[in-house]
Protein backbone atom coordinates (compact mmCIF):
# COMPACT_ATOMS: atom_id res chain seq x y z
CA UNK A 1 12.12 -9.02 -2.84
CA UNK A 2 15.83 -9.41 -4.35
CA UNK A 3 14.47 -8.98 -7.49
CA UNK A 4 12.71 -6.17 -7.10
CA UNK A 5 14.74 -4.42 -4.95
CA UNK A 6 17.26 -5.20 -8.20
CA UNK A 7 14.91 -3.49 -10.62
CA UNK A 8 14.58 -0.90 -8.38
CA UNK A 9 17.75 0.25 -8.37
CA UNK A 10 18.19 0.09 -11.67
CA UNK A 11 15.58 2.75 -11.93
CA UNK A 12 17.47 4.74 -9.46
CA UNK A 13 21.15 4.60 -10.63
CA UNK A 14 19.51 5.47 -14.58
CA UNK A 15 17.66 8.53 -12.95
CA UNK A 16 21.05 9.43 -11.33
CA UNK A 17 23.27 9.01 -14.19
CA UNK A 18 20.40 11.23 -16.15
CA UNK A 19 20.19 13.74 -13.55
CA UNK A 20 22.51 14.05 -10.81
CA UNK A 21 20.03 15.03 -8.30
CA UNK A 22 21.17 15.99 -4.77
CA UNK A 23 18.69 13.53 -3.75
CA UNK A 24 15.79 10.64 -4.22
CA UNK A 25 13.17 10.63 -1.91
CA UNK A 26 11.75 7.04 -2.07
CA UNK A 27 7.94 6.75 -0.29
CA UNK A 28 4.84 4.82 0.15
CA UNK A 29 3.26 1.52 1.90
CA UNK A 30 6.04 0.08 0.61
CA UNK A 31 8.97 1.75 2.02
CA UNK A 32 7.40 0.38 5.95
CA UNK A 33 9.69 -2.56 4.63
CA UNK A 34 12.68 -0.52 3.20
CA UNK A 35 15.01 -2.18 5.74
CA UNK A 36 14.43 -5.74 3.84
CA UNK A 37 15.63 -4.11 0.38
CA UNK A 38 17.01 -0.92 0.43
CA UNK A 39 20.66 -2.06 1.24
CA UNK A 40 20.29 -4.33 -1.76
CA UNK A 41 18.99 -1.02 -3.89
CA UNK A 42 21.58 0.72 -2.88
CA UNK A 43 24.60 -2.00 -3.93
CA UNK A 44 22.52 -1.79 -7.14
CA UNK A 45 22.51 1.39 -7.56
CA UNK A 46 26.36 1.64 -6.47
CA UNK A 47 27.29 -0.95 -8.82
CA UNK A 48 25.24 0.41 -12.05
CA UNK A 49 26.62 4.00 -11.50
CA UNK A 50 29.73 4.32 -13.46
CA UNK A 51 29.72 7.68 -15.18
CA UNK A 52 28.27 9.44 -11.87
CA UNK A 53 29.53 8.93 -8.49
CA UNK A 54 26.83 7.20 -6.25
CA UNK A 55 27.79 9.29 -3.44
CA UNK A 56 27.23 12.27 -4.55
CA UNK A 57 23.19 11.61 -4.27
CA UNK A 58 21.41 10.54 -1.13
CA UNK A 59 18.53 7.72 -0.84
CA UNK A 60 16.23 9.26 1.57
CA UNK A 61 12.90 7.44 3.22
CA UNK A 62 9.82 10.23 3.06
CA UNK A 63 9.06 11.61 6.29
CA UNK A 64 5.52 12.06 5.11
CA UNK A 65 4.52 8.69 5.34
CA UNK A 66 1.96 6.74 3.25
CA UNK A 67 0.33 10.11 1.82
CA UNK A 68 3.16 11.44 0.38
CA UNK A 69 2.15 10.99 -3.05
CA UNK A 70 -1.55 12.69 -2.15
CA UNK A 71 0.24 15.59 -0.25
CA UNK A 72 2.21 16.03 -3.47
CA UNK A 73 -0.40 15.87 -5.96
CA UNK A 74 -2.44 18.37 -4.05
CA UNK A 75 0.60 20.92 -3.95
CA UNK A 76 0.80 20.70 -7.65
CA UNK A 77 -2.68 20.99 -8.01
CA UNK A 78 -3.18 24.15 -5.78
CA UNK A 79 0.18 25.39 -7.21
CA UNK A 80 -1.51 25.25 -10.85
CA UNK A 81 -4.92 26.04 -10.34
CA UNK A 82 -6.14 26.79 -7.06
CA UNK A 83 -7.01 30.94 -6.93
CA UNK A 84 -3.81 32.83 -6.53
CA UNK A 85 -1.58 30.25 -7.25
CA UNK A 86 0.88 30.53 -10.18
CA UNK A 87 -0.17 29.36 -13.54
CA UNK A 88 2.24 27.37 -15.59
């Protein structure tokens, strides 16, 4: 799990430095376990983030739960092709 939770945050504290987003909303089966790694991600991602300030960008658990990822892939796809939605 260390190791993981390592690469993980790795991941994170690159898509921060690229980025800057106001947040990172982590989901999935996986995250049911978040309290076993996500302190570790976040010293990771504390630690790897020298050019932006950690701080300024939250780690946040989904509050969809496990069909997060479905209930986002179905927005998109409404949003881009369902009958009145907008066309990109």
């Amino acid at each position: 799990m260390a190791r993981e939770a390592r690469y993980l945050g790795l991941g994170i504290a690159n898509l921060i430095t690229l980025f800057v987003p106001d947040a990172i909303v982590l989901s999935g089966s996986v995250m049911k376990s978040s309290d076993l790694f996500l302190d570790r991600i976040r010293e990771t991602v504390n630690r790897c983030c020298g050019l932006v300030p950690f701080a300024k960008t939250e780690l946040l658990l989904a509050s969809l739960g496990e069909d997060t990822n479905l209930i986002g892939a179905g927005r998109v796809w409404h949003h881009r092709f369902a009958p009145g939605g907008q066309h990109v």
